[in-house]
PDB file of N, CA and C in Angstrom:
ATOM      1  N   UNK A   1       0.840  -1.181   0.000  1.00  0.00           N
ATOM      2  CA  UNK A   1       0.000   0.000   0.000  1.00  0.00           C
ATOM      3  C   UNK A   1       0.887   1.246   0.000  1.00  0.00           C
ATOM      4  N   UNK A   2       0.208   2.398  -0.808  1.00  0.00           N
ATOM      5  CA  UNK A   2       1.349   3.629  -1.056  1.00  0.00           C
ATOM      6  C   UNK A   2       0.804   4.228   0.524  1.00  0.00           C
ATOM      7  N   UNK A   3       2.112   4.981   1.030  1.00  0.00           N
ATOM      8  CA  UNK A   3       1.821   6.029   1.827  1.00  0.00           C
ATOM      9  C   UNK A   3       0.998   7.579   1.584  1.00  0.00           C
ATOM     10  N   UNK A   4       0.738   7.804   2.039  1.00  0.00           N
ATOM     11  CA  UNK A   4       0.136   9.169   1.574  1.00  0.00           C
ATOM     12  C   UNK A   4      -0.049   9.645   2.835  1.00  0.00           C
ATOM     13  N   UNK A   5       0.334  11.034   2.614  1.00  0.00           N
ATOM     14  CA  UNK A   5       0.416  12.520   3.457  1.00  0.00           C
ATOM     15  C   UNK A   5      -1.034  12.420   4.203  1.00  0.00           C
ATOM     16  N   UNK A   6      -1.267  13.544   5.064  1.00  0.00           N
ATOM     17  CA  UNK A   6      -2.312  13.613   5.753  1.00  0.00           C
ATOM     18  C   UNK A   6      -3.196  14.604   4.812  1.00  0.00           C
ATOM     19  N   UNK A   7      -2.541  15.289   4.040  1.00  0.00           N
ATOM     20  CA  UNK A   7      -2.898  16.509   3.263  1.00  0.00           C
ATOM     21  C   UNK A   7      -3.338  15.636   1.786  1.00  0.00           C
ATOM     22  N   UNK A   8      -3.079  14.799   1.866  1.00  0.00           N
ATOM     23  CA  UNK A   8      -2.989  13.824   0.864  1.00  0.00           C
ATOM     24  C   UNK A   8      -4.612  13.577   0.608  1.00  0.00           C
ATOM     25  N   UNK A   9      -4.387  12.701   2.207  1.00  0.00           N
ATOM     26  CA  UNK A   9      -6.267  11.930   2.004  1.00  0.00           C
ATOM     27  C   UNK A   9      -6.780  12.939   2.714  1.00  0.00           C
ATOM     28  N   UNK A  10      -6.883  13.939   2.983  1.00  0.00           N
ATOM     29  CA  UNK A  10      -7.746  15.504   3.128  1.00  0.00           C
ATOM     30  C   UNK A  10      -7.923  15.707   1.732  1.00  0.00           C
ATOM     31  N   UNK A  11      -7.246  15.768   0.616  1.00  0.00           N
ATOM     32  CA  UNK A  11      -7.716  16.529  -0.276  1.00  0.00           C
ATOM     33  C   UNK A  11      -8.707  15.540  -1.013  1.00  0.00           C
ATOM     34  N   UNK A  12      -8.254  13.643  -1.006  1.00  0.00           N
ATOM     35  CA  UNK A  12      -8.764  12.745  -1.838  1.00  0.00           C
ATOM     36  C   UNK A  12     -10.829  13.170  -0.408  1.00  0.00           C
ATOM     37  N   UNK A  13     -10.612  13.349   0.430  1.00  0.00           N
ATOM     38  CA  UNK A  13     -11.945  13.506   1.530  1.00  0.00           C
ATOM     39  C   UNK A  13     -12.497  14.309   0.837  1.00  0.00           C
ATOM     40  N   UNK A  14     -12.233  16.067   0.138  1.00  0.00           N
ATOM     41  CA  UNK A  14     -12.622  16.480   0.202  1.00  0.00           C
ATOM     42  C   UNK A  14     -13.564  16.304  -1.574  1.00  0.00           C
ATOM     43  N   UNK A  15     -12.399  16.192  -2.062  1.00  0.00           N
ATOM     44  CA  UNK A  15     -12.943  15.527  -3.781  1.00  0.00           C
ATOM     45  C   UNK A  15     -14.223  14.694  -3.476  1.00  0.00           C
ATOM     46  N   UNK A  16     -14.136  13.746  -2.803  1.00  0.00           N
ATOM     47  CA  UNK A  16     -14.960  12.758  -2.237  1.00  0.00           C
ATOM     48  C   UNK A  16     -16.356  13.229  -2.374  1.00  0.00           C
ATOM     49  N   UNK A  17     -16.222  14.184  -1.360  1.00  0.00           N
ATOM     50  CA  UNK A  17     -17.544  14.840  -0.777  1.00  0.00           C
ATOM     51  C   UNK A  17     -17.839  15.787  -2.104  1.00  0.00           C
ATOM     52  N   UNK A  18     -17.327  16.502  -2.459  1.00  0.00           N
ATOM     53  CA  UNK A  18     -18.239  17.550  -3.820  1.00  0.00           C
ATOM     54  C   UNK A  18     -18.662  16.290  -4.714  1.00  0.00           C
ATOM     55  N   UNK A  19     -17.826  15.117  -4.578  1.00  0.00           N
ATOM     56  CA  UNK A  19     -18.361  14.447  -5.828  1.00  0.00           C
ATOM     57  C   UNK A  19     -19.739  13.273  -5.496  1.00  0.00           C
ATOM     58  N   UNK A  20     -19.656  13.457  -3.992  1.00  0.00           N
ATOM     59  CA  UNK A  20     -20.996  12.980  -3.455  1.00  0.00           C
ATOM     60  C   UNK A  20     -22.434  13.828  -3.652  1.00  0.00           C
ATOM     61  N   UNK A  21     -21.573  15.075  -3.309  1.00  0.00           N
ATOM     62  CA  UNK A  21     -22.593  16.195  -3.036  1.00  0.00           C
ATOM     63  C   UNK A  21     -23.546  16.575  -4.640  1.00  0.00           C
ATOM     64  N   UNK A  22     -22.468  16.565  -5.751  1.00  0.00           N
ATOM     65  CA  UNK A  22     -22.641  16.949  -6.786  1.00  0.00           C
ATOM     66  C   UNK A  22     -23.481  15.489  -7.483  1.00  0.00           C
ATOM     67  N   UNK A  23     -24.002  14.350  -7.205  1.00  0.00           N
ATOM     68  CA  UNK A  23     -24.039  13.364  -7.707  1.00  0.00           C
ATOM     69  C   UNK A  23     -25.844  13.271  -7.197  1.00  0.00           C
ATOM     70  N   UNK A  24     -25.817  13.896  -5.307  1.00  0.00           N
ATOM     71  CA  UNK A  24     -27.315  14.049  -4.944  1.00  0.00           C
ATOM     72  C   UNK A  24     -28.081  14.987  -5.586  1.00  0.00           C
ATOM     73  N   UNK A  25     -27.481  15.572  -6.119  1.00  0.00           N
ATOM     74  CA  UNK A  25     -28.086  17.129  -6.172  1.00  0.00           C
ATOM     75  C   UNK A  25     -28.615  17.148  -7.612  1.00  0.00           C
ATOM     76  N   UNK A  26     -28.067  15.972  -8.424  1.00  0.00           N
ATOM     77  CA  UNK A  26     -28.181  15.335 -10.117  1.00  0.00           C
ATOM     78  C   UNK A  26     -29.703  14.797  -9.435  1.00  0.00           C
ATOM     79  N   UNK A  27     -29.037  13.833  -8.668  1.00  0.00           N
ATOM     80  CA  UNK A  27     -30.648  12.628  -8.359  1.00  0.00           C
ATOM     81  C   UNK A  27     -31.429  13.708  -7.971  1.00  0.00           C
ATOM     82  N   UNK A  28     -31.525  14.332  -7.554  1.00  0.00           N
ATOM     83  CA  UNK A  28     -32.952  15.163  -7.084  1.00  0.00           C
ATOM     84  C   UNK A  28     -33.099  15.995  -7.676  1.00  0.00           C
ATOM     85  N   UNK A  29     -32.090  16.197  -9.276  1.00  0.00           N
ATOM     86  CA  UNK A  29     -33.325  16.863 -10.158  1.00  0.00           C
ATOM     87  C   UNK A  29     -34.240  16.301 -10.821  1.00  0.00           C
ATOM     88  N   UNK A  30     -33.624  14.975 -10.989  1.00  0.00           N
ATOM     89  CA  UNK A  30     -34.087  14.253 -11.864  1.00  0.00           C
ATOM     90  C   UNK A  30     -35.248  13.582 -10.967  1.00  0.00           C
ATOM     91  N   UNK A  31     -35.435  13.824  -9.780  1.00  0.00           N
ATOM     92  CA  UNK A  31     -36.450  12.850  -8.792  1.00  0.00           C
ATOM     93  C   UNK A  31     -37.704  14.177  -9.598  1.00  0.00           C
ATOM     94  N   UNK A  32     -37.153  15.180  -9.422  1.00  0.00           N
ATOM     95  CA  UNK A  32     -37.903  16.612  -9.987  1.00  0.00           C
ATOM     96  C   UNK A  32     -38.952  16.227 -11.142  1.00  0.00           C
ATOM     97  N   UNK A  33     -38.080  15.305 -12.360  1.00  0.00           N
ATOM     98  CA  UNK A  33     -38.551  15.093 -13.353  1.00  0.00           C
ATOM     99  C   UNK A  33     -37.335  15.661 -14.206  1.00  0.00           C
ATOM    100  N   UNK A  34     -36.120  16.449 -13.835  1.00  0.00           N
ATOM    101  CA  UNK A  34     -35.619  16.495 -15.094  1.00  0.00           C
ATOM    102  C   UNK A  34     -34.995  15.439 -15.905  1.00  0.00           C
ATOM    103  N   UNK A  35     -34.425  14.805 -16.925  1.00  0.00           N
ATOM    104  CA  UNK A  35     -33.619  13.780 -17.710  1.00  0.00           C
ATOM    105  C   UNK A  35     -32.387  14.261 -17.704  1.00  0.00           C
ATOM    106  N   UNK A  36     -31.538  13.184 -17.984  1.00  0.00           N
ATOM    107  CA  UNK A  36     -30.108  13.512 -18.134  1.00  0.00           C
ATOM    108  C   UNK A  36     -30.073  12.856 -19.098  1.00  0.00           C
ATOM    109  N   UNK A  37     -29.355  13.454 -20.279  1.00  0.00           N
ATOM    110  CA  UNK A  37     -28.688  13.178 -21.606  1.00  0.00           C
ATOM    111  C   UNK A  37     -27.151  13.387 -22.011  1.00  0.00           C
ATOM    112  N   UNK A  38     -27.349  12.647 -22.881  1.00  0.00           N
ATOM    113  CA  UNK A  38     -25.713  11.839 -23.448  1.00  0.00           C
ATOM    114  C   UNK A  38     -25.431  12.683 -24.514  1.00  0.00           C
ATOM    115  N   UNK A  39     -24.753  13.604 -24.783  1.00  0.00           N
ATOM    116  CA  UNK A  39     -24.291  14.143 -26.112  1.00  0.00           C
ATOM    117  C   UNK A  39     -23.212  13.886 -26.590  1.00  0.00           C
ATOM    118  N   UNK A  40     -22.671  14.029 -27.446  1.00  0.00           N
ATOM    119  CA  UNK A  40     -21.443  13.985 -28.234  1.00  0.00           C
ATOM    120  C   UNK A  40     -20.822  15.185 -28.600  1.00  0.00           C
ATOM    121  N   UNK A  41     -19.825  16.002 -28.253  1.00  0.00           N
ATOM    122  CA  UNK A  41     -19.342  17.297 -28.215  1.00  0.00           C
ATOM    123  C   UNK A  41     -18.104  16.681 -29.042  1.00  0.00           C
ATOM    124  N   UNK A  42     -17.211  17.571 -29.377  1.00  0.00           N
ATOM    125  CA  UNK A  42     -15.932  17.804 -30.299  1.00  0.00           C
ATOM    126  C   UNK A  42     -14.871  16.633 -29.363  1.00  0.00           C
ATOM    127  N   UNK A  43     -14.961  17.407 -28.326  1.00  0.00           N
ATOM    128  CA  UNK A  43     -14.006  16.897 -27.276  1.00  0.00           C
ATOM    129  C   UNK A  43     -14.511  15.549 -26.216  1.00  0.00           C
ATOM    130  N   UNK A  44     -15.359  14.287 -26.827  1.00  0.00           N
ATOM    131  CA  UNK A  44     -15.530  13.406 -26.161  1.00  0.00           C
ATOM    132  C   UNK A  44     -17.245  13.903 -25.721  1.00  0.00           C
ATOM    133  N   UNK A  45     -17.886  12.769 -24.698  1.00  0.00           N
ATOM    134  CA  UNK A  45     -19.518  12.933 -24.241  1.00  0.00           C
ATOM    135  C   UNK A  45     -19.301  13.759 -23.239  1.00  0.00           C
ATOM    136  N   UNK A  46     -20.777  14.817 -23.369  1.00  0.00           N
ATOM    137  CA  UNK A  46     -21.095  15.577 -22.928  1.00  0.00           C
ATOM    138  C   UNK A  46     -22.305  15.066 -21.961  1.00  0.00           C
ATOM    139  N   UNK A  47     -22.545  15.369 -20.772  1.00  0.00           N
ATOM    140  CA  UNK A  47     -24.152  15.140 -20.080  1.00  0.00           C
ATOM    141  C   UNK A  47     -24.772  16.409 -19.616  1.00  0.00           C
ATOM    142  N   UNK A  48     -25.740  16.453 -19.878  1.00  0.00           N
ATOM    143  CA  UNK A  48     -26.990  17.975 -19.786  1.00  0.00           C
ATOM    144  C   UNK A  48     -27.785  17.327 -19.217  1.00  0.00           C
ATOM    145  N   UNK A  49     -28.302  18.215 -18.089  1.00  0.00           N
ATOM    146  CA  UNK A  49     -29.574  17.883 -17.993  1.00  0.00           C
ATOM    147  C   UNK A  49     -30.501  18.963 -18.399  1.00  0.00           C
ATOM    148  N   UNK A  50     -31.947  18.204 -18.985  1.00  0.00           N
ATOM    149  CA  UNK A  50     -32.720  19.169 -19.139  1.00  0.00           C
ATOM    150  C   UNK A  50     -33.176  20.535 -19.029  1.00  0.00           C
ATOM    151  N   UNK A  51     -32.747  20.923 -17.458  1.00  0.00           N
ATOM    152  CA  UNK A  51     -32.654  22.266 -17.188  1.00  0.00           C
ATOM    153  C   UNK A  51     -31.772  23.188 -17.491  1.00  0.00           C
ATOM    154  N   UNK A  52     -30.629  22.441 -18.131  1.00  0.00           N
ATOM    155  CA  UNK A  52     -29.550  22.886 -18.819  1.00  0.00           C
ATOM    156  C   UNK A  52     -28.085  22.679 -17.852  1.00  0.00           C
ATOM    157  N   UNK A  53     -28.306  22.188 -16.903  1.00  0.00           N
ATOM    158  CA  UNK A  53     -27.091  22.318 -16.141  1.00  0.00           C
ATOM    159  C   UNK A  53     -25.716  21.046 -16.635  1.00  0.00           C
ATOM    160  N   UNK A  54     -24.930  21.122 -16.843  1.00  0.00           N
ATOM    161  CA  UNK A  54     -24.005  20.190 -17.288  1.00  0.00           C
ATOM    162  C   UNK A  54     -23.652  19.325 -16.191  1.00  0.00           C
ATOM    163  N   UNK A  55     -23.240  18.205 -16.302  1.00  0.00           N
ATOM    164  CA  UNK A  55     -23.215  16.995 -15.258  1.00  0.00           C
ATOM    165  C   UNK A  55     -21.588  16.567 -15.686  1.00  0.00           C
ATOM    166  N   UNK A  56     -20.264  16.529 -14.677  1.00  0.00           N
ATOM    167  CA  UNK A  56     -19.407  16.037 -15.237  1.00  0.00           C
ATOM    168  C   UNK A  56     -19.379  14.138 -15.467  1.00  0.00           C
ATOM    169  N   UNK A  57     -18.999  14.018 -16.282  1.00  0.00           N
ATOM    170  CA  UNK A  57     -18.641  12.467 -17.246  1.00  0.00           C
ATOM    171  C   UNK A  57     -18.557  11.492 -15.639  1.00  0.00           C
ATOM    172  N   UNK A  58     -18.193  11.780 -14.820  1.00  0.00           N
ATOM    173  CA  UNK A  58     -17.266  11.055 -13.135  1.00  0.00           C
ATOM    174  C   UNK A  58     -18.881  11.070 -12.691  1.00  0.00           C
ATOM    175  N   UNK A  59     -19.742  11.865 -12.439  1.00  0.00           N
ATOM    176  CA  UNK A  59     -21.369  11.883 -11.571  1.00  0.00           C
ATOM    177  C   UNK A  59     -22.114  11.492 -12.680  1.00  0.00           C
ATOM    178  N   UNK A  60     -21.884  11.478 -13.722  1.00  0.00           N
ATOM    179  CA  UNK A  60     -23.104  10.913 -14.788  1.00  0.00           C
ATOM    180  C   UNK A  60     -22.959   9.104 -14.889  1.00  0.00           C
ATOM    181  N   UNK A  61     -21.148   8.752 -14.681  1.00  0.00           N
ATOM    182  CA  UNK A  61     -21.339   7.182 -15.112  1.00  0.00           C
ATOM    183  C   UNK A  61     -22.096   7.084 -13.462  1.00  0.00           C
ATOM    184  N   UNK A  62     -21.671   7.605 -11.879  1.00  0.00           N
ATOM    185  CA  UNK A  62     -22.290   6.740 -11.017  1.00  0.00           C
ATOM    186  C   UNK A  62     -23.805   7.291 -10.858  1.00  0.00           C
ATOM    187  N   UNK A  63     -24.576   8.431 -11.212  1.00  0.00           N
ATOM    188  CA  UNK A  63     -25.858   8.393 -11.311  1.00  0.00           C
ATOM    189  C   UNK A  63     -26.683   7.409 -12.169  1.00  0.00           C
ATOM    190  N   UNK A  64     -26.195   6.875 -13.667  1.00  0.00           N
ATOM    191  CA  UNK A  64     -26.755   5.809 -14.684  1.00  0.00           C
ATOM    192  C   UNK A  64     -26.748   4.220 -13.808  1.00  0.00           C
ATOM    193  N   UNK A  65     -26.046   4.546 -13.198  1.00  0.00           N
ATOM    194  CA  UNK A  65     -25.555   3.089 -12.105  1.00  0.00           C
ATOM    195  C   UNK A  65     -26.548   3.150 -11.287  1.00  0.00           C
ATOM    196  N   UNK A  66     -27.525   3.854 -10.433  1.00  0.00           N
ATOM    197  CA  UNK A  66     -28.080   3.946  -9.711  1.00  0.00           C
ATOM    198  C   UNK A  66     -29.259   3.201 -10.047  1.00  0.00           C
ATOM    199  N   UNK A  67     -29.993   2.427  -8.767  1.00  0.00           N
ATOM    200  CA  UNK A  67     -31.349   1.558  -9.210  1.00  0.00           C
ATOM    201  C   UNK A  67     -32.370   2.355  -9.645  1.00  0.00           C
ATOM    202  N   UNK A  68     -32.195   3.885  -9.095  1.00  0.00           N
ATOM    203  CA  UNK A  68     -33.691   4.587  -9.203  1.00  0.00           C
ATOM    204  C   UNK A  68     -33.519   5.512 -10.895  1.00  0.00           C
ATOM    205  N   UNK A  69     -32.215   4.906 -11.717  1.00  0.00           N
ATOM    206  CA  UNK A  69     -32.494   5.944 -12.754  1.00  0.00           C
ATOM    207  C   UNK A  69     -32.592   4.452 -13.866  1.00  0.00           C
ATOM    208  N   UNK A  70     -33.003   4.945 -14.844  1.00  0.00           N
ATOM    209  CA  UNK A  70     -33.162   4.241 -16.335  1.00  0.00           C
ATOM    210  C   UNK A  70     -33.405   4.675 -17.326  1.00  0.00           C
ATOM    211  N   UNK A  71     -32.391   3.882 -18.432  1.00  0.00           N
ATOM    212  CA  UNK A  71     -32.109   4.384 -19.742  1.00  0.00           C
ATOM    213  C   UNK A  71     -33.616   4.407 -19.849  1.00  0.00           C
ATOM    214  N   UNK A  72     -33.725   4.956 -21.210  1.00  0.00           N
ATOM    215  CA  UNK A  72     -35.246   5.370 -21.761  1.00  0.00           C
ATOM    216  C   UNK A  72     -35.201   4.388 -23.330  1.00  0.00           C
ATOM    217  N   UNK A  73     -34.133   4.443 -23.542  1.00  0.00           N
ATOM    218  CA  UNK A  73     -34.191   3.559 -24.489  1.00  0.00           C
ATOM    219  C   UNK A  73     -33.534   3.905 -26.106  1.00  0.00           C
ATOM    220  N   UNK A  74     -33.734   5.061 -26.637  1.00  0.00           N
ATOM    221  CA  UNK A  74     -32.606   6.054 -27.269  1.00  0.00           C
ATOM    222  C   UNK A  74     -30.972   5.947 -27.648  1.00  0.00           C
ATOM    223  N   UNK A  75     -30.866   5.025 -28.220  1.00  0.00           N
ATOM    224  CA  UNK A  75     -29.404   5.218 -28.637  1.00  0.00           C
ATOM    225  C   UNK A  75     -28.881   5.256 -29.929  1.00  0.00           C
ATOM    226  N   UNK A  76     -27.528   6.114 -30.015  1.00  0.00           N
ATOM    227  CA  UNK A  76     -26.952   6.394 -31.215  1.00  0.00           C
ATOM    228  C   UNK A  76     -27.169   4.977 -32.550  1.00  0.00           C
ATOM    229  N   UNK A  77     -26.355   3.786 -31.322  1.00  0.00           N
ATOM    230  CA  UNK A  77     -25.787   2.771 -32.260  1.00  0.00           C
ATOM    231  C   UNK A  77     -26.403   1.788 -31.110  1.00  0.00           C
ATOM    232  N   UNK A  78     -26.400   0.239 -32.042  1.00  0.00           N
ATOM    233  CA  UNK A  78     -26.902  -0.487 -30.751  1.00  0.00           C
ATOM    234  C   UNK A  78     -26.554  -0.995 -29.637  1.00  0.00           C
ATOM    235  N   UNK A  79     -25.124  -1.153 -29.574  1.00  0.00           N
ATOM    236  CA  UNK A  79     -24.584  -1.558 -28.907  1.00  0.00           C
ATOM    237  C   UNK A  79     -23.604  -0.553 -27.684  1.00  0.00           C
ATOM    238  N   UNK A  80     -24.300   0.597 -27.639  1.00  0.00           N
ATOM    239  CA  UNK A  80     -24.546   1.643 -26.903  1.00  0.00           C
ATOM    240  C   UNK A  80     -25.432   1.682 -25.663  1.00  0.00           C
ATOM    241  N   UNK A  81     -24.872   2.772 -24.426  1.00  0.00           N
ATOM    242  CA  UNK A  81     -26.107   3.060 -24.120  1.00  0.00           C
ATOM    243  C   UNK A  81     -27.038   3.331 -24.043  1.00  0.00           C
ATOM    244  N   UNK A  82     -28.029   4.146 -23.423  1.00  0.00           N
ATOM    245  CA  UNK A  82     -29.021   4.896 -23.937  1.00  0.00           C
ATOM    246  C   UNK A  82     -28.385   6.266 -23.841  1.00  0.00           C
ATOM    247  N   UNK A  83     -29.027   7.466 -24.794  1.00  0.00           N
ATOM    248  CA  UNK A  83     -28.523   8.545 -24.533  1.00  0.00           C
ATOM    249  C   UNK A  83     -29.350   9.718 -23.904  1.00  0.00           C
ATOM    250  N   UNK A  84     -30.197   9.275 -23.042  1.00  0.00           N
ATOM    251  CA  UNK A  84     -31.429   9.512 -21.986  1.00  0.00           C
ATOM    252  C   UNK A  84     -31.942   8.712 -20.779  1.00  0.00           C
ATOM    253  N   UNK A  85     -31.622   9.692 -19.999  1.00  0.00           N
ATOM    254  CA  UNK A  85     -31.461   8.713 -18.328  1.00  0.00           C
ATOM    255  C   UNK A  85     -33.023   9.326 -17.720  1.00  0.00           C
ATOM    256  N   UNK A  86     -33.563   8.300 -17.189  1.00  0.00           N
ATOM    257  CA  UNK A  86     -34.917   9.458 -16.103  1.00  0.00           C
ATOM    258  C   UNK A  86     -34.492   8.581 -14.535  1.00  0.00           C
ATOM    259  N   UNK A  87     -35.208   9.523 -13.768  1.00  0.00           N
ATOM    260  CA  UNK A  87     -35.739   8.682 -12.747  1.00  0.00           C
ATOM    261  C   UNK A  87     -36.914   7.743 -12.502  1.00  0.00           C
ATOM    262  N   UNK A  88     -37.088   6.668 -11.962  1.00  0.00           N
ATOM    263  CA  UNK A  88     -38.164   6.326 -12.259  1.00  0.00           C
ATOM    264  C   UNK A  88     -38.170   5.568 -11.076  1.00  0.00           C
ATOM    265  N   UNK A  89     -39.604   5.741  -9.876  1.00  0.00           N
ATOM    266  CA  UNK A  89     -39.901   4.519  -9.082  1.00  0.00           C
ATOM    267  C   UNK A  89     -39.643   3.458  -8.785  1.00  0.00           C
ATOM    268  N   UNK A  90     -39.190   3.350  -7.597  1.00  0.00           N
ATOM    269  CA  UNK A  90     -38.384   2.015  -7.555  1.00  0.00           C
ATOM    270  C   UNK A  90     -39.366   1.337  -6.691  1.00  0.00           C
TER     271      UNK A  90
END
């Protein structure tokens, strides 16, 4: 196992937490009703949600992971995901 500083796993704590924080705050728009979508930008996939707010690539793969969201069914190619996430009743 590597050593690491105290300042080390303070900073990996604090990443942690915005990327927790930033991941609830996705689910409860979407509990709202907004969708999250898959785009394709110049520079690799993009995720929007409906209301327009951008979702980084790191909170969009673990929100799609989640039991309470599901593809809609929408994809580029078939062997793709979907490129439309909702929430939906679990």
């Amino acid at each position: 196992m590597r050593n690491r500083s105290i300042a080390q796993v303070r900073r990996q704590g604090r990443r942690l937490e915005r990327l927790g924080v930033t991941v609830a705050a996705t689910l409860a728009a979407m509990k709202q009703g907004q969708a999250l979508h898959l785009y394709f930008g110049r520079y690799g996939p993009v995720w929007r949600l409906t209301g327009g707010r951008t979702v980084p690539v790191e909170v969009a793969q673990i929100v799609t992971k989640n039991l309470s969201v599901a593809g809609v069914g929408d994809a580029l190619f078939n062997d793709i995901p979907a490129q439309t996430w909702r929430f939906v009743e679990t």
